[in-house]
Protein backbone atom coordinates (compact mmCIF):
# COMPACT_ATOMS: atom_id res chain seq x y z
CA UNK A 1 91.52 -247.55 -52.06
CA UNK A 2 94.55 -245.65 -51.09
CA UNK A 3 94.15 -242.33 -53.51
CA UNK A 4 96.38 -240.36 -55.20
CA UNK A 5 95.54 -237.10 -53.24
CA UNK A 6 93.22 -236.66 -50.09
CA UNK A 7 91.84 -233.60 -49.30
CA UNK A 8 92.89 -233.03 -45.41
CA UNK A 9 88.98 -231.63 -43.94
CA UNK A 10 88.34 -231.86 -40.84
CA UNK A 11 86.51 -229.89 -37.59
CA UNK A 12 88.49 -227.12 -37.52
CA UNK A 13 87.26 -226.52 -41.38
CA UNK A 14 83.79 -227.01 -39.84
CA UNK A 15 84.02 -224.68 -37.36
CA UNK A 16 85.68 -221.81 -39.56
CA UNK A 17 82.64 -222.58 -42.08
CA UNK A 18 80.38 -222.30 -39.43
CA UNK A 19 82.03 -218.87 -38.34
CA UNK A 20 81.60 -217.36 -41.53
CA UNK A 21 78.09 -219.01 -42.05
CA UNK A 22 77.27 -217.22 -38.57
CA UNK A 23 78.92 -213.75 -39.41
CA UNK A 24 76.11 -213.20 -42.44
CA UNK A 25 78.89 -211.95 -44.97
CA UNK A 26 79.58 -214.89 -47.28
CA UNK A 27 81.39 -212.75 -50.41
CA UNK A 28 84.57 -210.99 -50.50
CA UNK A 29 85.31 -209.53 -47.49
CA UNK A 30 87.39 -209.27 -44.00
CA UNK A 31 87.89 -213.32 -44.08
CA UNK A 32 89.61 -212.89 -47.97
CA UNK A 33 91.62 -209.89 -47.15
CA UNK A 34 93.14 -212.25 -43.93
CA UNK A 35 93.85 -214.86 -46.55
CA UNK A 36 95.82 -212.51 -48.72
CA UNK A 37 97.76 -211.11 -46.09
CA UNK A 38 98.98 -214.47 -44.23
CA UNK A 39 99.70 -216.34 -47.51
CA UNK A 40 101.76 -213.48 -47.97
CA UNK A 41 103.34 -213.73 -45.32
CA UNK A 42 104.37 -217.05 -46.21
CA UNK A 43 105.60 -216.09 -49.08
CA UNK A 44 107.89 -212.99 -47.91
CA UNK A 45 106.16 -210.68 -50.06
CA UNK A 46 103.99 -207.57 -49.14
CA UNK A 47 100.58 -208.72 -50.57
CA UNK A 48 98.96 -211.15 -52.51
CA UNK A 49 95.62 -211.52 -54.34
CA UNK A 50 93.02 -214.29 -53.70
CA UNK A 51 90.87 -215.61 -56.39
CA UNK A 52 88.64 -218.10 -57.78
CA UNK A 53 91.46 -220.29 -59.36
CA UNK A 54 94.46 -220.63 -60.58
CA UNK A 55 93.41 -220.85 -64.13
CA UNK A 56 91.86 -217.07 -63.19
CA UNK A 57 94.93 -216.23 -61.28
CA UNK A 58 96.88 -217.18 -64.91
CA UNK A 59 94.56 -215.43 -67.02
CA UNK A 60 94.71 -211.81 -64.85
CA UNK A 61 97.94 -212.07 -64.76
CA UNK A 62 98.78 -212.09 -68.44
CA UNK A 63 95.64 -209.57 -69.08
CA UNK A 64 97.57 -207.15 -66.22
CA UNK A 65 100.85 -207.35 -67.88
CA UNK A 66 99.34 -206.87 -71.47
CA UNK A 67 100.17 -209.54 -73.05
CA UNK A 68 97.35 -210.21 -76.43
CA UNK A 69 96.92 -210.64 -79.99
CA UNK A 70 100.45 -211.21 -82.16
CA UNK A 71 102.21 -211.98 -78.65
CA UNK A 72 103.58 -215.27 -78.16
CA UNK A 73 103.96 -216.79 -74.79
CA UNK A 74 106.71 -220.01 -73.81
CA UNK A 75 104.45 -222.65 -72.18
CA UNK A 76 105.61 -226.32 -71.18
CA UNK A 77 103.44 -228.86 -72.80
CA UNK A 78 103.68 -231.11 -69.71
CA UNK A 79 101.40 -229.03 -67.69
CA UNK A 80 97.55 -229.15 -67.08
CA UNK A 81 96.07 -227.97 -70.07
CA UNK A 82 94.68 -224.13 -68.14
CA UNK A 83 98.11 -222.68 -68.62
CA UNK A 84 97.67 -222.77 -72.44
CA UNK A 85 94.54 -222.05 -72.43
CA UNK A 86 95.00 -218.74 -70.51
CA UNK A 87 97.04 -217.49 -73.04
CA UNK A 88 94.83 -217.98 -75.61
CA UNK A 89 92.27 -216.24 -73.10
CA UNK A 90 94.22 -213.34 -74.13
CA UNK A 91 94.44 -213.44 -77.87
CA UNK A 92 97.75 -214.56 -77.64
CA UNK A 93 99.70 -217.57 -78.75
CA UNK A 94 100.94 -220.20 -76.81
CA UNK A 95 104.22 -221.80 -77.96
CA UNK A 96 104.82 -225.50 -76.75
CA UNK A 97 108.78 -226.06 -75.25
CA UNK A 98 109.80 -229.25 -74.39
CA UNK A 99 111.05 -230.57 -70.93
CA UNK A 100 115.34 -230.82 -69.98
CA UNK A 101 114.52 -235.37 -69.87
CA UNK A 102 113.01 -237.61 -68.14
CA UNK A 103 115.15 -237.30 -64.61
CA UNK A 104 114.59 -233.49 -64.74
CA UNK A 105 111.47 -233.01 -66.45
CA UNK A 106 110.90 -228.99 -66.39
CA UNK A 107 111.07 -226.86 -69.17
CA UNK A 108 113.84 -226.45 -70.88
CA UNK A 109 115.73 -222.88 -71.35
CA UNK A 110 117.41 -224.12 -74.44
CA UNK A 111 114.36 -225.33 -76.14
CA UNK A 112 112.83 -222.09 -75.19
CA UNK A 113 115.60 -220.01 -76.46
CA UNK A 114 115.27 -222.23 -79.95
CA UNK A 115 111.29 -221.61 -80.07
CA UNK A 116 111.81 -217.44 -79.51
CA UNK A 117 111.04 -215.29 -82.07
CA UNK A 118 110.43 -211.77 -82.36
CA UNK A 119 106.91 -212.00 -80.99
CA UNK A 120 108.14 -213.73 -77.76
CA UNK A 121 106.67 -212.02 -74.99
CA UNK A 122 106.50 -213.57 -72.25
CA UNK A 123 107.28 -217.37 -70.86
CA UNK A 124 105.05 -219.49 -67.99
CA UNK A 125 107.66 -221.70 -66.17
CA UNK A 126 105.73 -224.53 -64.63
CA UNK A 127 107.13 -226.30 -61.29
CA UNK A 128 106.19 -229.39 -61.97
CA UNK A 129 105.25 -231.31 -59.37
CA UNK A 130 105.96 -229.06 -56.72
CA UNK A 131 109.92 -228.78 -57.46
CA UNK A 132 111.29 -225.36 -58.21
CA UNK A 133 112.82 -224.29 -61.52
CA UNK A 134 116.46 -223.08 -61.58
CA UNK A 135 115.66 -218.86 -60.60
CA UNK A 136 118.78 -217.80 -62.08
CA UNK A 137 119.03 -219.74 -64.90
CA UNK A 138 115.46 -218.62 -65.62
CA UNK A 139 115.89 -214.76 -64.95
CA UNK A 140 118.92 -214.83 -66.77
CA UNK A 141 117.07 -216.33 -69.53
CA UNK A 142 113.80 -213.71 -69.42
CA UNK A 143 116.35 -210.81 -69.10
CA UNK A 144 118.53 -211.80 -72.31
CA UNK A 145 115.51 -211.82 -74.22
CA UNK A 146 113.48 -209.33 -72.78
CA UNK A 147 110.85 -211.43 -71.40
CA UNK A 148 108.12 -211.21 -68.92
CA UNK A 149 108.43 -213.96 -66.52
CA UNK A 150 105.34 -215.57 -64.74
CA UNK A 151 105.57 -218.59 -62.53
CA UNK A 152 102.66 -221.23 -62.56
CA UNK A 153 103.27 -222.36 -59.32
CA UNK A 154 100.25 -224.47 -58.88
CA UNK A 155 101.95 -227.63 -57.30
CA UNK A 156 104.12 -225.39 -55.38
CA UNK A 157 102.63 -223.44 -52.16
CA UNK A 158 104.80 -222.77 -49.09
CA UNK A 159 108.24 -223.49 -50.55
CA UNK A 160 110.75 -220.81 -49.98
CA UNK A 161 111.45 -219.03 -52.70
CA UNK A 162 108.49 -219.43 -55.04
CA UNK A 163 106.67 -216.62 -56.23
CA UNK A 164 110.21 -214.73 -56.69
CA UNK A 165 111.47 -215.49 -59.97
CA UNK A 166 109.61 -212.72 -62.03
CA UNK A 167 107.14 -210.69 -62.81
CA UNK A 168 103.93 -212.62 -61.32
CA UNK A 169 102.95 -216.40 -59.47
CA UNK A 170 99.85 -217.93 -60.08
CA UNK A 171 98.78 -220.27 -57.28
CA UNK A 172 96.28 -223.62 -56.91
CA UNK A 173 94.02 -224.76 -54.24
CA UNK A 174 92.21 -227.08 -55.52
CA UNK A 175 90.80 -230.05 -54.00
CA UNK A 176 93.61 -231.92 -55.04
CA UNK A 177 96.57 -229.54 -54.09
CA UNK A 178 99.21 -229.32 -51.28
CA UNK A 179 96.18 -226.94 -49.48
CA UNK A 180 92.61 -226.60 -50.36
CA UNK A 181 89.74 -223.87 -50.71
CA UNK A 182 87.47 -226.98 -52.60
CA UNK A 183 88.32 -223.96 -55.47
CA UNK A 184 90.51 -221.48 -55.62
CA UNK A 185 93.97 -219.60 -56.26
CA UNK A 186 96.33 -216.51 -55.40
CA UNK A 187 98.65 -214.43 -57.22
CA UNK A 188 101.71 -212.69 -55.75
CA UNK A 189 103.85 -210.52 -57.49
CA UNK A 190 106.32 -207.77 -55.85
CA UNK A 191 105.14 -205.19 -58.23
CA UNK A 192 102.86 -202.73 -56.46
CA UNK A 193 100.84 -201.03 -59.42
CA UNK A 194 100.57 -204.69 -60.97
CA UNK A 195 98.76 -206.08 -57.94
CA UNK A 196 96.44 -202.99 -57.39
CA UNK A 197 95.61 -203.69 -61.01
CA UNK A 198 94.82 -207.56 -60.70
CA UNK A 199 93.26 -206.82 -57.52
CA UNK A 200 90.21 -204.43 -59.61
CA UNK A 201 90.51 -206.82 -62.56
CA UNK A 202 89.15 -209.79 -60.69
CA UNK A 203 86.20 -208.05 -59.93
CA UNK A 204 85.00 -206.24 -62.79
CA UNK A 205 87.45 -203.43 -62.35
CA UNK A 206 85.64 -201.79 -59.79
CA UNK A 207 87.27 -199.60 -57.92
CA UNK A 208 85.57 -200.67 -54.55
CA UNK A 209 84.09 -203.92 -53.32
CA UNK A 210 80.45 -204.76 -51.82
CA UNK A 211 82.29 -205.01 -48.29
CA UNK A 212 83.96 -201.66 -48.31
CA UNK A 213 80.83 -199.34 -49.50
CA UNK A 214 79.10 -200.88 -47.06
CA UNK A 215 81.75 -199.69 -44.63
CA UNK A 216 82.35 -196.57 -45.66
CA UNK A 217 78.25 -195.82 -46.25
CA UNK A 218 79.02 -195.02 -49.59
CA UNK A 219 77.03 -196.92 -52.84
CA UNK A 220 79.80 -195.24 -55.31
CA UNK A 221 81.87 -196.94 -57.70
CA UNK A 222 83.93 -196.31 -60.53
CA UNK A 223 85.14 -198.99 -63.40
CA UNK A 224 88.25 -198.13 -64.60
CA UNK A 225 89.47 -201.03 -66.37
CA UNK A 226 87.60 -204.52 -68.52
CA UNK A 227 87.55 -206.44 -64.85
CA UNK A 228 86.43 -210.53 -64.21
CA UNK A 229 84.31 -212.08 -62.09
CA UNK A 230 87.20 -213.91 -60.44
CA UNK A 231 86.65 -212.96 -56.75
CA UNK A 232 86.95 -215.79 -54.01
CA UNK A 233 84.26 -215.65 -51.27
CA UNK A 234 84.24 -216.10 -47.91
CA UNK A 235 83.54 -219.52 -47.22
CA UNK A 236 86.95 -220.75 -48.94
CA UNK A 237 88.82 -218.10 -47.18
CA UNK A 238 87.77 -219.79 -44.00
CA UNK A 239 88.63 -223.15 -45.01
CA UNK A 240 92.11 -221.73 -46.65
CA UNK A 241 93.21 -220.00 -43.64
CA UNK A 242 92.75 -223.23 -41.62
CA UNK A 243 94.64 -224.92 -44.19
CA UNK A 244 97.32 -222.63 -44.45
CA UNK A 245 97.86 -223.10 -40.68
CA UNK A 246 98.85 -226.37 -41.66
CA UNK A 247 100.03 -226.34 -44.94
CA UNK A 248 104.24 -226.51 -43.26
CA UNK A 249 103.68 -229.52 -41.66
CA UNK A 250 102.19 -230.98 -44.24
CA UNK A 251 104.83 -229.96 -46.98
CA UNK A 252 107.43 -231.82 -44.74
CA UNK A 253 105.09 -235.26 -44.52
CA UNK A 254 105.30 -235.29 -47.91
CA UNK A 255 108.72 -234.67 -47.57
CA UNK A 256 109.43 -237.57 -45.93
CA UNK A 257 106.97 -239.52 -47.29
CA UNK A 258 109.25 -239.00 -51.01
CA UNK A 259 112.14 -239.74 -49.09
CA UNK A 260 110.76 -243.01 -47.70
CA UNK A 261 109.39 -243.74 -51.28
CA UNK A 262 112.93 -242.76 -52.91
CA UNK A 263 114.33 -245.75 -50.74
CA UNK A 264 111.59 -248.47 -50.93
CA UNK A 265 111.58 -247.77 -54.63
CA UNK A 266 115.55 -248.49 -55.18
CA UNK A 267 115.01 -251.53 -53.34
CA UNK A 268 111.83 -252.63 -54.89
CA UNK A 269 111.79 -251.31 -58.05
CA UNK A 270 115.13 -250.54 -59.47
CA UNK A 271 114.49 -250.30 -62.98
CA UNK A 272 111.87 -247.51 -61.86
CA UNK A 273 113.53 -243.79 -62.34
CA UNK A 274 112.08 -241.30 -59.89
CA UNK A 275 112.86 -237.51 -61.48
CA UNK A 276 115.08 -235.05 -59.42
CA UNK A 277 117.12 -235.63 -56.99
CA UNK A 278 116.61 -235.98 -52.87
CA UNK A 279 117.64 -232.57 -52.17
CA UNK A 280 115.51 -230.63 -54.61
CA UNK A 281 113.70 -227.97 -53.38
CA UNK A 282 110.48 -229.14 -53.70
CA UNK A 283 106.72 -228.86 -52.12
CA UNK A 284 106.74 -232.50 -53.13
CA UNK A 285 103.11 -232.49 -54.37
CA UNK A 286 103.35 -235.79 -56.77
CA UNK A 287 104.87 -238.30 -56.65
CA UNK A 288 105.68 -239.38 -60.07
CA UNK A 289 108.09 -242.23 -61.51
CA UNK A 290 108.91 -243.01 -64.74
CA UNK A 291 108.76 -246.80 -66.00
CA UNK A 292 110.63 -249.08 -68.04
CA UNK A 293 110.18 -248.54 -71.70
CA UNK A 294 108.99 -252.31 -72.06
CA UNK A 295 106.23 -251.84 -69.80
CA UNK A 296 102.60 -251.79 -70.32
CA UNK A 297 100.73 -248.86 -68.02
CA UNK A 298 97.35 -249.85 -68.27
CA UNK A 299 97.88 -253.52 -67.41
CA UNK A 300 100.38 -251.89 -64.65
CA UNK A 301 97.65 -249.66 -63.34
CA UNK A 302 95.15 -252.07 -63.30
CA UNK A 303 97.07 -254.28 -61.17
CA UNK A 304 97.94 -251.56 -58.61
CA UNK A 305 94.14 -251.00 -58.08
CA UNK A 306 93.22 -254.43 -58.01
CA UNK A 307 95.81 -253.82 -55.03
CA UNK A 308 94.01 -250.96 -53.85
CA UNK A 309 96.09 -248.75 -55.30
CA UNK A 310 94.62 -245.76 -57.18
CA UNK A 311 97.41 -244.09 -59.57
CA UNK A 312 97.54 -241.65 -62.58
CA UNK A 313 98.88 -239.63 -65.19
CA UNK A 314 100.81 -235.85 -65.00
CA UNK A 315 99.90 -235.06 -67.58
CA UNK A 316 98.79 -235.70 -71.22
CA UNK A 317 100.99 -233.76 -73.28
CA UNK A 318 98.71 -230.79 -73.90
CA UNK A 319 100.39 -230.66 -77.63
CA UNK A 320 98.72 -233.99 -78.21
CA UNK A 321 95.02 -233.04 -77.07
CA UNK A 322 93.09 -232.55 -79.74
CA UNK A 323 92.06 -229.10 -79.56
CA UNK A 324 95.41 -228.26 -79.57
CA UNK A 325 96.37 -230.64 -82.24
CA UNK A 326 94.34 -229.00 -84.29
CA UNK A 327 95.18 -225.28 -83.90
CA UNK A 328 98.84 -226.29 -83.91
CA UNK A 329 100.04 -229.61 -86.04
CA UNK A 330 102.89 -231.27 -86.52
CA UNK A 331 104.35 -230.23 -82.86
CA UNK A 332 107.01 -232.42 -82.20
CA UNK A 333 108.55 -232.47 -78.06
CA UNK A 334 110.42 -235.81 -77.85
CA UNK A 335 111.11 -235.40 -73.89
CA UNK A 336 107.90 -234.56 -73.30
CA UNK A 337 106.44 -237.53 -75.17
CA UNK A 338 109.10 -240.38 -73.89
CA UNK A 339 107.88 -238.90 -70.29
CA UNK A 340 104.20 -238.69 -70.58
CA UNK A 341 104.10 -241.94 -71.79
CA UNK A 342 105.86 -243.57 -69.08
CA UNK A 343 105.08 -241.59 -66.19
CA UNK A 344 102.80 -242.66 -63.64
CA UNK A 345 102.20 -240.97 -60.50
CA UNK A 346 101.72 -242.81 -57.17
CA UNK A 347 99.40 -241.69 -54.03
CA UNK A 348 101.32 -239.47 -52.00
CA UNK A 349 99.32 -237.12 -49.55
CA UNK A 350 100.03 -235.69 -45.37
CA UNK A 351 97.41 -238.86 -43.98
CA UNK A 352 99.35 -241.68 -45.60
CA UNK A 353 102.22 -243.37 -43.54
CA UNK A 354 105.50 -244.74 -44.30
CA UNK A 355 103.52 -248.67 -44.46
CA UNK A 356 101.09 -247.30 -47.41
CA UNK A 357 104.58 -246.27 -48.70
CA UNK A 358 105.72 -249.98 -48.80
CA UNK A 359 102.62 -251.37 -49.57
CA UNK A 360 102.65 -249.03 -52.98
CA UNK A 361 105.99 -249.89 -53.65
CA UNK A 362 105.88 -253.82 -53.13
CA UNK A 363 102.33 -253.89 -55.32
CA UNK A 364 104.04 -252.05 -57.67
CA UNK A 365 106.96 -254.18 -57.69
CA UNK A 366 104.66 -257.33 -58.16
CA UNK A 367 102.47 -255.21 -61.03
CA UNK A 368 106.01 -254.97 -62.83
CA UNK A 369 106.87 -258.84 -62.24
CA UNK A 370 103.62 -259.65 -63.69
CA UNK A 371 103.11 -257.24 -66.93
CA UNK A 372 107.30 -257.12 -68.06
CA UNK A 373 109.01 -259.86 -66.09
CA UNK A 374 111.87 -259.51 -68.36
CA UNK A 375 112.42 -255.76 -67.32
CA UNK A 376 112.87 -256.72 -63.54
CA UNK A 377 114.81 -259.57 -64.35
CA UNK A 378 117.26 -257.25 -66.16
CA UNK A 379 116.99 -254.39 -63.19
C-alpha cells in the first residue's frame, strides 16, 4: 500500500538513539537544548522551545500570553481539532471562521473581521497544508484590531518565513509530519520574556531543570508560575536532530513531487482542482485535491486502495464534530463545508518517486471513470 505519509527512520535514527541510550541521561537535557538551538537556526530566530507536542506547544502559548475566561480566540474550522481545543484549555472561547474557497482554502481575514467582537483576543492562523498565510495581510489584520497573533504552523517546518508573522508559532512532529520525534513540537516566538516564560511553563514552572541542578550541585528550585508537564526528553531530541539534518531536502522532494502531481493531475484528471497555485510558498506537507461535486468519496477511496492506494481526509470540519456541535450550534461555514466534503488527500511523502506519482494519478483517474463517468466525460 502506498501511504499517505511515511515516517523517514532509518540507521542514523538508530545510532543517535543508541547515543543517548548509552549517555544514561534520557530526560531533558544537553540533547533538547541542541534541538532548540538548531531548529532555531532554521528558523532565523534566536531560540526556540521544544516540547511534547504541538497541541502543548498551542496550549503554553495562549496560557503565556494570557489569554482565558471571557476571551475569544479566531480559529479555522478546517484544522485538526487540538487547535480548538487548546483554547478551551484556557477557559477561553474558540470562534469558528471560515476558509477564502476551495482553490485557497486558509482562513479568511474577512470572515474573521465579521466574527470579531469586543472579546476578540487573539486569532490562530493555520497553514494548511504546509502553505503559508498572506504575513501582511494577516499582521495588518491583528494590528487593526488589536490582536494577538499565533501561528499553528504544524504542517509547516523549514519554510522561510514561518514562525514570523506574530506573537508565537506552534510546531508538529509527529509521526506523520514533514519531520518526526514519534511525538513532539516547538514553539518560537521573537519575544524574549515570552519564551523564558513558556520555557518554565512546560515544566511545572520551575525555575531550573533536573539536568542543570545536577550541574551546578545544587537541589534548589523555585516555582514561580502554574507550569505543565510538557517537556520533550532526550530520546526524541536525538531522533529530531537527525531529522532536522534532513528535513531541506526533504521539503524540496515534496516539492517536486507536487509539481509532478500538479502536471499528471491536469492531464489525468482535469475536472480535479488542486488548491493554490505552483509557486506558493509552501512546505508542501499534503497533498490535497478537491473533487467534482458529482462524485462519490467513499466509492472513490475504495477504489484507490483496491489500487493500493491509501488516501484521506484534511480534515472534518471541527464545527461539525460533535463535541463541538454541541457547545456551539447552528455554526454555519459554507467554504469550509463545500471543501471538507470534497477534499481528499493523496500519498505524498520524501521516499515516493515521480512513478508512484503516476500510478496515483492514473488509479485515480480510473476511480473517477468508474464512480461519476459523466463528470470525466464533461472534464
Amino acid at each position: 500500500m502506498l501511504l499517505v505519509s511515511e515516517p523517514a527512520l532509518g540507521i542514523d535514527e538508530k545510532e543517535a538513539l543508541v547515543a543517548a541510550i548509552d549517555s544514561g541521561w534520557i530526560t531533558m537535557g544537553d540533547r533538547v537544548r541542541e534541538f532548540e538551538q538548531t531548529f532555531a537556526r532554521m528558523h532565523d530566530a534566536e531560540d526556540s522551545v521544544a516540547v511534547g507536542s504541538c497541541t502543548a506547544a498551542l496550549h503554553l502559548i495562549l496560557h503565556a500570553l494570557g489569554v482565558g475566561p471571557g476571551d475569544e480566540v479566531l480559529v479555522p474550522s478546517l484544522t485538526f481539532v487540538a487547535t480548538a481545543n487548546a483554547v478551551l484549555y484556557v477557559g477561553a472561547r474558540p470562534v469558528f471562521v471560515d476558509v477564502q474557497s476551495g482553490t485557497v482554502p486558509l482562513m479568511s481575514a474577512a470572515d474573521a473581521l465579521r466574527k470579531c467582537t469586543s472579546r476578540t483576543k487573539a486569532v490562530i492562523l493555520m497553514h494548511f497544508g504546509g502553505y503559508l498565510a498572506d504575513r501582511e495581510e494577516w499582521q495588518a489584520f491583528a494590528r487593526s484590531k488589536g490582536l494577538l497573533l499565533i501561528e499553528d504552523a504544524a504542517h509547516a517546518p523549514g519554510v522561510k518565513g514561518v514562525g514570523t508573522f506574530g506573537d508565537a508559532a506552534a510546531f508538529s512532529f509527529y509521526g506523520n509530519k514533514n519531520m518526526t520525534t514519534a511525538e513532539g513540537g516547538a514553539i518560537i516566538t521573537r519575544h524574549r520574556i515570552l519564551n523564558d516564560m513558556i520555557k518554565r511553563a512546560r515544566s511545572h514552572g520551575m525555575t531550573t531543570n533536573t539536568r542543570q541542578r545536577l550541574v551546578s550541585r545544587s537541589p534548589e528550585y523555585d516555582v514561580t508560575l502554574l507550569g505543565f508537564n510538557y517537556r520533550m526528553d532526550e530520546l526524541r531530541a536525538a531522533v529530531g536532530l537527525v531529522q532536522l539534518r534532513k528535513l531541506t531536502g526533504w521539503n524540496d522532494t515534496r516539492r517536486h513531487l507536487s509539481l509532478h502531481y500538479r502536471r499528471r493531475l491536469a492531464e489525468r484528471c482535469p475536472s480535479v482542482l488542486v488548491p493554490f497555485n505552483a509557486s506558493w510558498v509552501s512546505a508542501h506537507h499534503l497533498m490535497p485535491v478537491l473533487l467534482p461535486a458529482a462524485s462519490a468519496r467513499q466509492p472513490l477511496i475504495e477504489h484507490l486502495s483496491k489500487r493500493g492506494v491509501q488516501t484521506t481526509i484534511h480534515y472534518p470540519p471541527v464545527h461539525r464534530l460533535t463535541f463541538y456541535q454541541d457547545q456551539y450550534p447552528g455554526i454555519s461555514l459554507p467554504n469550509t463545508e463545500d471543501f471538507c466534503g470534497r477534499e481528499l488527500t493523496l500519498p505524498l511523502h520524501p521516499a515516493m518517486t515521480p512513478a508512484d506519482v503516476d500510478h496515483v494519478a492514473d488509479s485515480l483517474a480510473d476511480g473517477l471513470r468508474a464512480t461519476c463517468p459523466a463528470e470525466v466525460e464533461q472534464a
